[in-house]
PDB file of N, CA and C in Angstrom:
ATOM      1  N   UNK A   1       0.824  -1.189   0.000  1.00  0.00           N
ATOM      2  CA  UNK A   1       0.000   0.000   0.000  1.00  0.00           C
ATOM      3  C   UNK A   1       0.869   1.253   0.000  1.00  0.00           C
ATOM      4  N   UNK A   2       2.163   1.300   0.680  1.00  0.00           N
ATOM      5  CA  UNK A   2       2.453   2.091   0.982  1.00  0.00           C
ATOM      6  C   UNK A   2       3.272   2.584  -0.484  1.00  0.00           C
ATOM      7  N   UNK A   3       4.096   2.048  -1.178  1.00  0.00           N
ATOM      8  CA  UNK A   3       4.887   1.541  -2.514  1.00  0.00           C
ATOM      9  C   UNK A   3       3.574   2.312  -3.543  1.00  0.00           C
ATOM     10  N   UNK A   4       2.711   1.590  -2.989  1.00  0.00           N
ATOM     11  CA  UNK A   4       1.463   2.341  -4.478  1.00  0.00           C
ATOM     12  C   UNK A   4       1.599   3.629  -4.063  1.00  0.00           C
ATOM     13  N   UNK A   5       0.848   4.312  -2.834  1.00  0.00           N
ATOM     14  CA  UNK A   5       0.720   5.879  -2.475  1.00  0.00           C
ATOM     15  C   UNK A   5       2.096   6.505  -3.240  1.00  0.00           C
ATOM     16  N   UNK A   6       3.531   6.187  -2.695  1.00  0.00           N
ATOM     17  CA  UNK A   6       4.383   6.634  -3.004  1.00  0.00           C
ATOM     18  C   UNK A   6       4.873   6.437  -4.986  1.00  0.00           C
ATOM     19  N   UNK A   7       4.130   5.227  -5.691  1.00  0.00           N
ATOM     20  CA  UNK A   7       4.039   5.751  -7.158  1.00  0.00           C
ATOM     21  C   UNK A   7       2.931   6.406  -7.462  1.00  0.00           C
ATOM     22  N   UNK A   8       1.991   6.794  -6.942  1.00  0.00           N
ATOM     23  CA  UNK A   8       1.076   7.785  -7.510  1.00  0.00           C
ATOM     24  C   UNK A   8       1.826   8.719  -6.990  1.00  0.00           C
ATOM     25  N   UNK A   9       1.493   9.399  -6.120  1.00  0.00           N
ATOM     26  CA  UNK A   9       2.883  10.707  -5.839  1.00  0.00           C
ATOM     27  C   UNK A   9       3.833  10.861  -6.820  1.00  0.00           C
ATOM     28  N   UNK A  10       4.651  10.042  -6.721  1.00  0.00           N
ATOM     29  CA  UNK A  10       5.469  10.418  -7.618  1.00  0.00           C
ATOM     30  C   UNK A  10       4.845  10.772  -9.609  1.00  0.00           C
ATOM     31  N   UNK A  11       4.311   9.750 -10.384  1.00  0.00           N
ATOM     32  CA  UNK A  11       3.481   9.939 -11.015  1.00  0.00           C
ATOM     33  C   UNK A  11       2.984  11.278 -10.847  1.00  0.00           C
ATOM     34  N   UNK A  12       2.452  11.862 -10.051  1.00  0.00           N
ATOM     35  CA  UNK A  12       1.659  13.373  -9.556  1.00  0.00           C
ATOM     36  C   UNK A  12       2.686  14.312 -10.250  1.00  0.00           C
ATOM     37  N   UNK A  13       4.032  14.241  -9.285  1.00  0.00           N
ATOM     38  CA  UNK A  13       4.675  15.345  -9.407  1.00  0.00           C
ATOM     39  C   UNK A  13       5.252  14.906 -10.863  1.00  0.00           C
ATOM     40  N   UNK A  14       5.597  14.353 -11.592  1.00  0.00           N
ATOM     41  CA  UNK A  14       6.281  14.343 -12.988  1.00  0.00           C
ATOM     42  C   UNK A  14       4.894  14.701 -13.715  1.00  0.00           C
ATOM     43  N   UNK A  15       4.018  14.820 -13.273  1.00  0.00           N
ATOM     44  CA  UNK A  15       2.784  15.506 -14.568  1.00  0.00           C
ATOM     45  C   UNK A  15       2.865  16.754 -14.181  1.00  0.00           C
ATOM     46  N   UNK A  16       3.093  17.030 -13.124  1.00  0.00           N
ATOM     47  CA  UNK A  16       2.723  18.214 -12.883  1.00  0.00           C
ATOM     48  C   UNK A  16       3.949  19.252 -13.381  1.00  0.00           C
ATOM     49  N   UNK A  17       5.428  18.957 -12.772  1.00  0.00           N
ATOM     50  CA  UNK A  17       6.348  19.177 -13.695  1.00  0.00           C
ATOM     51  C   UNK A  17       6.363  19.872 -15.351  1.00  0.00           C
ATOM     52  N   UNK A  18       5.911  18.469 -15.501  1.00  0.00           N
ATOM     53  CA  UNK A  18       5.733  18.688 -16.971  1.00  0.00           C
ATOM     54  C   UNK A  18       4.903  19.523 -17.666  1.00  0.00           C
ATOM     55  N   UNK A  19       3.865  19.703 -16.982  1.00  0.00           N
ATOM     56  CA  UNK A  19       3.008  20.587 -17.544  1.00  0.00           C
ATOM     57  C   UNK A  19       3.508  21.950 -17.088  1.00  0.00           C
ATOM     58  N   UNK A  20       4.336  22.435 -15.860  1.00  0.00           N
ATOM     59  CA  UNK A  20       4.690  23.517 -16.299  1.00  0.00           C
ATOM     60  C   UNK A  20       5.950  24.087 -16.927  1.00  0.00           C
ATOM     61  N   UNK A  21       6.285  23.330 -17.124  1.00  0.00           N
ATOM     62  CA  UNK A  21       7.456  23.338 -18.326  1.00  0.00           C
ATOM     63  C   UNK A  21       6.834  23.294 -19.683  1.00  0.00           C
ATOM     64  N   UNK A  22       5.311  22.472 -20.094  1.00  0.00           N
ATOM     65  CA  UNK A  22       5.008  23.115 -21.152  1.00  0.00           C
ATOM     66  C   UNK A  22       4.937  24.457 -21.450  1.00  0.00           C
ATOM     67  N   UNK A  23       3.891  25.039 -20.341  1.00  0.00           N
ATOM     68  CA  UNK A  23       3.207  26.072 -19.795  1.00  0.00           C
ATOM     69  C   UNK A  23       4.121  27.654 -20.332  1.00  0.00           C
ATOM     70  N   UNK A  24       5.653  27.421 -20.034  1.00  0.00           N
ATOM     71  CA  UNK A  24       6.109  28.559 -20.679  1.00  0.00           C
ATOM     72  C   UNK A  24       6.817  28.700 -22.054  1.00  0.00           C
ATOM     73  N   UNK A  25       6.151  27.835 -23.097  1.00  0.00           N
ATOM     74  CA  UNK A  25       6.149  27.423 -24.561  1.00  0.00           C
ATOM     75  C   UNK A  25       5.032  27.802 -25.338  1.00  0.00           C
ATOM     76  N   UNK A  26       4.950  28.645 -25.972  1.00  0.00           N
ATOM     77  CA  UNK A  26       3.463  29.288 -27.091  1.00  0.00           C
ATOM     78  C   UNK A  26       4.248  29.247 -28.392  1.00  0.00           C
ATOM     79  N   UNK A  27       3.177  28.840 -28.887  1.00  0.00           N
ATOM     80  CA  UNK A  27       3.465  29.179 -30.354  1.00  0.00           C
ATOM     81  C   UNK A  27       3.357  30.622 -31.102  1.00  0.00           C
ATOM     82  N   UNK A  28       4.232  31.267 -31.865  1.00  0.00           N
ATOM     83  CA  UNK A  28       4.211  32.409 -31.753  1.00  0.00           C
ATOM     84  C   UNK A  28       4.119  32.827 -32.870  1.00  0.00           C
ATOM     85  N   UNK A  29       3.443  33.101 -34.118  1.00  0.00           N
ATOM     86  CA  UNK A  29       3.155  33.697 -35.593  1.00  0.00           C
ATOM     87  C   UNK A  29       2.737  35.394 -35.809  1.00  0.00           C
ATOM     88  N   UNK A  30       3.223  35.194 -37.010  1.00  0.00           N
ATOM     89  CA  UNK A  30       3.294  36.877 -37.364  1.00  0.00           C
ATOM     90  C   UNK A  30       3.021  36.895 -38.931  1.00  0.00           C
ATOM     91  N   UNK A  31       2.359  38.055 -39.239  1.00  0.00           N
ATOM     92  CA  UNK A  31       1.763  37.628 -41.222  1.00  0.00           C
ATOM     93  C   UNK A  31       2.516  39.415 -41.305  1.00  0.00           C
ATOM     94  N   UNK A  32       3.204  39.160 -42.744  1.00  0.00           N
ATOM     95  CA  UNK A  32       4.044  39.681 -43.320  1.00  0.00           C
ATOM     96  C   UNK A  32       3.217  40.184 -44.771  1.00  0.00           C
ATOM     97  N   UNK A  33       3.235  41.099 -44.868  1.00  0.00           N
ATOM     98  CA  UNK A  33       2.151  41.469 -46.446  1.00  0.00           C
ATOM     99  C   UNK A  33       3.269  42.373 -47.245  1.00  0.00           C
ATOM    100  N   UNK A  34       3.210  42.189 -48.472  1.00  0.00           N
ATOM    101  CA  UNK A  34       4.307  43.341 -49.552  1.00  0.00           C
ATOM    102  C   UNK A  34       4.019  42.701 -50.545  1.00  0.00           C
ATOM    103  N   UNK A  35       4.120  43.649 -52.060  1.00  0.00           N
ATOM    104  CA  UNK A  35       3.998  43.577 -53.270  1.00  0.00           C
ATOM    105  C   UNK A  35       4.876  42.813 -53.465  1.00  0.00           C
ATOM    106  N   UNK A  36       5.794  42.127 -53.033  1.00  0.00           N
ATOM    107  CA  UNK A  36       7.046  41.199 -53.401  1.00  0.00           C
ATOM    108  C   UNK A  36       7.014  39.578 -52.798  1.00  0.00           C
ATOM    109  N   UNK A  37       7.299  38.837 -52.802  1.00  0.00           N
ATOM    110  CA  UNK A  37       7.142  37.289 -52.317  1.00  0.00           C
ATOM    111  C   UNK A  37       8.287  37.238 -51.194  1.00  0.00           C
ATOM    112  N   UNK A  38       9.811  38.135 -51.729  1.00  0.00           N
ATOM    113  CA  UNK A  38      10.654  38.051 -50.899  1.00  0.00           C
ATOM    114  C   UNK A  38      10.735  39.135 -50.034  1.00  0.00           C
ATOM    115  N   UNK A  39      10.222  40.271 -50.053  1.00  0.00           N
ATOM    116  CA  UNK A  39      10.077  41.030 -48.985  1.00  0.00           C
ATOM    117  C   UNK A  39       8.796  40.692 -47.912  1.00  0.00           C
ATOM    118  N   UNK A  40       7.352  40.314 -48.221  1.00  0.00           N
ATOM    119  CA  UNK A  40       6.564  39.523 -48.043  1.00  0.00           C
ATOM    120  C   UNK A  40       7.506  38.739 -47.051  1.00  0.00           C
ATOM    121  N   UNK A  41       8.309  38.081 -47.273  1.00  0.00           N
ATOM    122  CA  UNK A  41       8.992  36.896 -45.917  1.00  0.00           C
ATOM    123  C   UNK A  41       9.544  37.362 -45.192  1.00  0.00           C
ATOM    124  N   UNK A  42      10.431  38.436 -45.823  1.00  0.00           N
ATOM    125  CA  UNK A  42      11.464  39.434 -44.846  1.00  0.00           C
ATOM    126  C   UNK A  42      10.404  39.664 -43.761  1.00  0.00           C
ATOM    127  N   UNK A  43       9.600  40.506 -43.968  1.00  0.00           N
ATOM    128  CA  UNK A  43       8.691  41.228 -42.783  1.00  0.00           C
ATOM    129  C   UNK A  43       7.842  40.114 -42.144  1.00  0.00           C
ATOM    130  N   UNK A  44       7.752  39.127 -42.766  1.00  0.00           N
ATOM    131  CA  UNK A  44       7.220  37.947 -41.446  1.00  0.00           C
ATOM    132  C   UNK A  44       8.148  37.233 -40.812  1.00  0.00           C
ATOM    133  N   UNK A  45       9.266  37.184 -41.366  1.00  0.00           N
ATOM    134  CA  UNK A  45      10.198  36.716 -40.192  1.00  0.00           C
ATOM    135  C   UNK A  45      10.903  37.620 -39.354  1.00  0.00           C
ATOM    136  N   UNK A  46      10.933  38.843 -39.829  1.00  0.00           N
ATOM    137  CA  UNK A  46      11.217  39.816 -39.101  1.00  0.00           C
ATOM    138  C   UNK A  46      10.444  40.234 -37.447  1.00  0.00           C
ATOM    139  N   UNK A  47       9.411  40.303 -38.587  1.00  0.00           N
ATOM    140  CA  UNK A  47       7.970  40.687 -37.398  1.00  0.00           C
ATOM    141  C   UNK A  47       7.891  39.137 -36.529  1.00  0.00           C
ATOM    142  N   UNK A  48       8.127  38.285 -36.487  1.00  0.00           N
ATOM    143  CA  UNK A  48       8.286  37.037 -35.826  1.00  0.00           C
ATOM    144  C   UNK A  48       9.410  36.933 -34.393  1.00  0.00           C
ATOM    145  N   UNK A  49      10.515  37.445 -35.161  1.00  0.00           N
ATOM    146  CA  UNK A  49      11.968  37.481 -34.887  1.00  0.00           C
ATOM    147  C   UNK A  49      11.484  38.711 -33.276  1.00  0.00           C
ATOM    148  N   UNK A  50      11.206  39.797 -33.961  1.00  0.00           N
ATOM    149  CA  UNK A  50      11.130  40.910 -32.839  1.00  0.00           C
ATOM    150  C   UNK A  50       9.646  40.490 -31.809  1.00  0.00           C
ATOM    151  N   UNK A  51       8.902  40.012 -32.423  1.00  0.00           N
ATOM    152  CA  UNK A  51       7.378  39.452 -31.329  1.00  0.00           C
ATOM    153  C   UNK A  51       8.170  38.705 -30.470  1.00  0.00           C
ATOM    154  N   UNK A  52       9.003  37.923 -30.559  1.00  0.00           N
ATOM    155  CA  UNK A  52       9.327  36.538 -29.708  1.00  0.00           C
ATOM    156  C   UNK A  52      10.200  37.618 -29.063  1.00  0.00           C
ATOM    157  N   UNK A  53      11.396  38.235 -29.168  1.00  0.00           N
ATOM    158  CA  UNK A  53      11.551  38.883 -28.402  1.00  0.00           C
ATOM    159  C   UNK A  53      11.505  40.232 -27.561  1.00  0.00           C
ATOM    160  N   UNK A  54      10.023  40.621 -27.654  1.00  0.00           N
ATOM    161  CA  UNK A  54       9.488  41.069 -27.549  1.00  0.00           C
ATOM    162  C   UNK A  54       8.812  40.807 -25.832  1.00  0.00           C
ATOM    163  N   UNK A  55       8.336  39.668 -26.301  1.00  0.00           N
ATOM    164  CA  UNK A  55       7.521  39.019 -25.262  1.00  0.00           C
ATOM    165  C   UNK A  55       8.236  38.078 -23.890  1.00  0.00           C
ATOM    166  N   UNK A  56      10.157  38.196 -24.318  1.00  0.00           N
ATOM    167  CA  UNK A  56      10.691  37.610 -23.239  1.00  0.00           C
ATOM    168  C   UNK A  56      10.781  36.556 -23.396  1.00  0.00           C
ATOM    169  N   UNK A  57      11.145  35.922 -24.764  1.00  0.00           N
ATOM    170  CA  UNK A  57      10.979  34.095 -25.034  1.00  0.00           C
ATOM    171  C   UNK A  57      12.101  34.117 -25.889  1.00  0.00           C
ATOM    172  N   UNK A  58      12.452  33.364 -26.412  1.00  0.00           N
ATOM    173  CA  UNK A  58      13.740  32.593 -27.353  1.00  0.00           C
ATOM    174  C   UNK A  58      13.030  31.546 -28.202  1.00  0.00           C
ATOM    175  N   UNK A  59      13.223  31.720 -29.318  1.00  0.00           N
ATOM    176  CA  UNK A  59      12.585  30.429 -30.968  1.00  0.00           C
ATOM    177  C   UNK A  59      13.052  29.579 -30.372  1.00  0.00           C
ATOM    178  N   UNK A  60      12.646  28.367 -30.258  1.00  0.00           N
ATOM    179  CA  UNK A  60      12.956  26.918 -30.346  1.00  0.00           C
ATOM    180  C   UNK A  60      12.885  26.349 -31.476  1.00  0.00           C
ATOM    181  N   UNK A  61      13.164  25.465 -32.064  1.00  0.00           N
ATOM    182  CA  UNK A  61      13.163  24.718 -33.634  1.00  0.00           C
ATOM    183  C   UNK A  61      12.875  25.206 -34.710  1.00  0.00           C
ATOM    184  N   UNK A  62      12.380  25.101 -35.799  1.00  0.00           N
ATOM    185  CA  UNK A  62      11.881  25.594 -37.149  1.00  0.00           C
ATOM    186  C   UNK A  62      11.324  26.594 -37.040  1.00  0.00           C
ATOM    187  N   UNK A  63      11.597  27.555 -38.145  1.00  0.00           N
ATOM    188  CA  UNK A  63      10.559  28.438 -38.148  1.00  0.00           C
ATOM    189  C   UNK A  63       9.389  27.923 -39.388  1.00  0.00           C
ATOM    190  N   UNK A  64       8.058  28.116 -39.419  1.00  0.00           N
ATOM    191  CA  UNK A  64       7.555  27.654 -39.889  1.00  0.00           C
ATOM    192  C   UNK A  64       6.728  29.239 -41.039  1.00  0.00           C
ATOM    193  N   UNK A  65       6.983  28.802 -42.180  1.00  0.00           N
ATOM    194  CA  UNK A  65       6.958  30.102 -43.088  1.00  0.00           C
ATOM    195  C   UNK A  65       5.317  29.660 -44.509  1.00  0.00           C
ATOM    196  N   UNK A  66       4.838  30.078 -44.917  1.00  0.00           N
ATOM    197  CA  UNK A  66       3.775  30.171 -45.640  1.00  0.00           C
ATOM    198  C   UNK A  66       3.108  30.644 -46.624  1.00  0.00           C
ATOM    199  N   UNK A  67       3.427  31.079 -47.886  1.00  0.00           N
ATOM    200  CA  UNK A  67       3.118  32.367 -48.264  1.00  0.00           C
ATOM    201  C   UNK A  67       2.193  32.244 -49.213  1.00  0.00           C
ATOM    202  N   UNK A  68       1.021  32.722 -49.400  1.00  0.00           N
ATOM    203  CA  UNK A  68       0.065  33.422 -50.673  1.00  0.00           C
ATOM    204  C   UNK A  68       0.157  34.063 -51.391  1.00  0.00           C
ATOM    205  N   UNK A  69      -0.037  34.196 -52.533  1.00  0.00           N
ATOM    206  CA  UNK A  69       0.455  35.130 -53.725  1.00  0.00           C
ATOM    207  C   UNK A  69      -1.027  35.371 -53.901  1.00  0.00           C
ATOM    208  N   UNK A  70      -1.386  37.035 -54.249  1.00  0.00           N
ATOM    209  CA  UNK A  70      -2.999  37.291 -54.020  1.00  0.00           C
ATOM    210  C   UNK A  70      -2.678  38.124 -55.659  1.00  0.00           C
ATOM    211  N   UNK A  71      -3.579  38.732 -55.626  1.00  0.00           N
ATOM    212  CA  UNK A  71      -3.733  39.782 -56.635  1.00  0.00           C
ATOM    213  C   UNK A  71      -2.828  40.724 -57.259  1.00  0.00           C
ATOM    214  N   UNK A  72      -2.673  41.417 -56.003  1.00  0.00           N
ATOM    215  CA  UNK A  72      -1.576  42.790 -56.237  1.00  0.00           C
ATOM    216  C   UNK A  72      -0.478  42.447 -54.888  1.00  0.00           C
ATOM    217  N   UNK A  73      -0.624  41.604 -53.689  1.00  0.00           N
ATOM    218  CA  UNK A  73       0.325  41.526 -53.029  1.00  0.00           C
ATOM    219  C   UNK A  73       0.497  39.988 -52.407  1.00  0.00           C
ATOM    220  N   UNK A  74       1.747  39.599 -51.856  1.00  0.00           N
ATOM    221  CA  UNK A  74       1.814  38.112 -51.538  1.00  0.00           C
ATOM    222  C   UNK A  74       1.782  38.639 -49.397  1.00  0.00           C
ATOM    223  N   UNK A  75       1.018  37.451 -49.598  1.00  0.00           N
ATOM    224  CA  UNK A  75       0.874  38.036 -47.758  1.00  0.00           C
ATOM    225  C   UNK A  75       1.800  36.144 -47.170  1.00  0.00           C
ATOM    226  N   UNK A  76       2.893  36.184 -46.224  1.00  0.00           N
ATOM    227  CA  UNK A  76       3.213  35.604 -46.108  1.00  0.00           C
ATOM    228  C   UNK A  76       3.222  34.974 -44.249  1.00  0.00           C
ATOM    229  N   UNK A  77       3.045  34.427 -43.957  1.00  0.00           N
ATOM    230  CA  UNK A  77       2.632  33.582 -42.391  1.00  0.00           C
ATOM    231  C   UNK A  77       3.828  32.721 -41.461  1.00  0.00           C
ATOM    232  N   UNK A  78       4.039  33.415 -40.581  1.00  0.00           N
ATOM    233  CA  UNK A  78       5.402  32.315 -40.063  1.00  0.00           C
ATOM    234  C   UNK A  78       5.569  32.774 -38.898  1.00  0.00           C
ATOM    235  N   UNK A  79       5.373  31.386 -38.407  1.00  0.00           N
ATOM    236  CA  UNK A  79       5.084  30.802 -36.509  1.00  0.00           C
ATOM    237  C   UNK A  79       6.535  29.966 -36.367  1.00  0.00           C
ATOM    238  N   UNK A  80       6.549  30.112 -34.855  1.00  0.00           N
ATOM    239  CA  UNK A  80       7.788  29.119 -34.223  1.00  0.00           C
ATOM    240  C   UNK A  80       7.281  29.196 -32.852  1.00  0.00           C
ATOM    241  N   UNK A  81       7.726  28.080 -32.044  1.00  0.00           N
ATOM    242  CA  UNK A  81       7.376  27.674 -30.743  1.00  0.00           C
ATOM    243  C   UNK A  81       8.536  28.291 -29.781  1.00  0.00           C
ATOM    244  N   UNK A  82       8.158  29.315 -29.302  1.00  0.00           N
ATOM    245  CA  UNK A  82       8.636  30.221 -28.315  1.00  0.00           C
ATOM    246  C   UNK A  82       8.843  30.022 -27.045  1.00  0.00           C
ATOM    247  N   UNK A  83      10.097  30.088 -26.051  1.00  0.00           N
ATOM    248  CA  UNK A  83       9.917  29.689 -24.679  1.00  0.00           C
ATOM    249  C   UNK A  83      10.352  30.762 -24.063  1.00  0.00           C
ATOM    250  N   UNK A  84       9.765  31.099 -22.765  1.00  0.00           N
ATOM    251  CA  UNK A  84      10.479  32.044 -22.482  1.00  0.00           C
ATOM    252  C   UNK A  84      11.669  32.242 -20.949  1.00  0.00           C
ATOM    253  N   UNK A  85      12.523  33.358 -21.765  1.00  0.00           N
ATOM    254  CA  UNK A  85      13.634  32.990 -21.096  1.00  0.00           C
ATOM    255  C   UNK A  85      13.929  34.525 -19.889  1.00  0.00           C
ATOM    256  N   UNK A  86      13.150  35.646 -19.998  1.00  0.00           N
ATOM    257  CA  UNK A  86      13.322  36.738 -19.755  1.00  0.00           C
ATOM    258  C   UNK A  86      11.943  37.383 -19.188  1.00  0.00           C
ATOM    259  N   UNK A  87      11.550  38.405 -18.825  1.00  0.00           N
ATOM    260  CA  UNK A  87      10.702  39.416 -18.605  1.00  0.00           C
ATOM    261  C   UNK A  87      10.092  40.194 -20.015  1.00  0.00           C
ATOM    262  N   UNK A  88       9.145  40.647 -20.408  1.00  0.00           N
ATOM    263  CA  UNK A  88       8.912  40.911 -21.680  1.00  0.00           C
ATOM    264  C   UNK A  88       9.573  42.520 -21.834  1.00  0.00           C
ATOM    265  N   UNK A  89       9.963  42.931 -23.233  1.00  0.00           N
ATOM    266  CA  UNK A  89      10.631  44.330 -23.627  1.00  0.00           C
ATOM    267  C   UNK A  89       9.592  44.976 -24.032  1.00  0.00           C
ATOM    268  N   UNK A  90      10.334  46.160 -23.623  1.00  0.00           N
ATOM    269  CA  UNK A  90       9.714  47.507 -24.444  1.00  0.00           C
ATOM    270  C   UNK A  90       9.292  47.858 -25.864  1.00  0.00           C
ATOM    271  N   UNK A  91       8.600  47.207 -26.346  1.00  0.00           N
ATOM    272  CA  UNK A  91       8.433  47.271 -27.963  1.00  0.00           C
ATOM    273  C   UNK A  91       7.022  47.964 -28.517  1.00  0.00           C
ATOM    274  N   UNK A  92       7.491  49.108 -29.611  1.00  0.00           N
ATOM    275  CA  UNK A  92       6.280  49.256 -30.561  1.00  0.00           C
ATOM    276  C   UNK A  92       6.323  49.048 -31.511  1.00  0.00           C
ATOM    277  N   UNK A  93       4.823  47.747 -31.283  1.00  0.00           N
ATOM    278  CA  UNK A  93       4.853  47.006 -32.595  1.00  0.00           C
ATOM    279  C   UNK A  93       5.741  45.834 -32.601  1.00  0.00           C
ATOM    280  N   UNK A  94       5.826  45.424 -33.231  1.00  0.00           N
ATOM    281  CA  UNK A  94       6.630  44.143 -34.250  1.00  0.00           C
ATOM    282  C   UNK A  94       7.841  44.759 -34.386  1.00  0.00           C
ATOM    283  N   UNK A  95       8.189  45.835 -34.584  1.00  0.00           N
ATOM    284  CA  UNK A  95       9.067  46.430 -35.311  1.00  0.00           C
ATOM    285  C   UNK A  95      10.130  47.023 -34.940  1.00  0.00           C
ATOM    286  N   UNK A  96      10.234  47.656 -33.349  1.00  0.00           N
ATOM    287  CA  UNK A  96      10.709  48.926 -32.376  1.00  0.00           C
ATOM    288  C   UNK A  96      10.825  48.255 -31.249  1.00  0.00           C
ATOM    289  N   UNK A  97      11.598  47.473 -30.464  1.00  0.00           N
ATOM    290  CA  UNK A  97      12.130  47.098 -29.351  1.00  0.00           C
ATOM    291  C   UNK A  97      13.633  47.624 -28.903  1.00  0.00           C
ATOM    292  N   UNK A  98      12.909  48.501 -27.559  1.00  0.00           N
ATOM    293  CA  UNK A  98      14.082  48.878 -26.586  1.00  0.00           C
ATOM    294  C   UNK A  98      14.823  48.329 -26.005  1.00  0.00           C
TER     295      UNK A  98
END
């Protein structure tokens, strides 16, 4: 009896753990719009690049990129899974971080 209590407990605390170690991981996307396909990416990975640190996190793995080609402009989409490592910055916008 006592062996069980002490693997549920334990069991307990490794979920619980874990979940807050998910907990400071978001996924983090930003859409990039311009008359161009390659500036279009510039400004979504840009605007990606400065959100994440922005918000006090660091990219983890891939960045994940997307783009549409519309009419008159290509609007382009790109997320990465963000953790954070800091307090969030001074930023206006996407664009302007102190």
């Amino acid at each position: 009896m006592r062996s069980l209590k002490l693997g549920l407990a334990a069991t307990a605390m490794i979920f619980a753990l874990s979940t807050a170690v998910r907990a400071d991981c978001v996924k983090v996307g930003t859409v990039g719009e311009a008359p161009t396909h390659s500036i279009a990416e510039l400004f979504a990975k840009n605007g990606l690049k400065n959100t994440i640190y922005g918000q006090g996190r660091e990219g983890k793995g891939p960045v994940h990129l997307k783009c549409e080609d519309g009419a008159v402009t290509t609007t382009c989409h790109a997320s990465q899974m963000a953790c954070k490592v800091s307090e969030p910055k001074a930023c206006l916008g996407a664009w302007l971080c102190l």
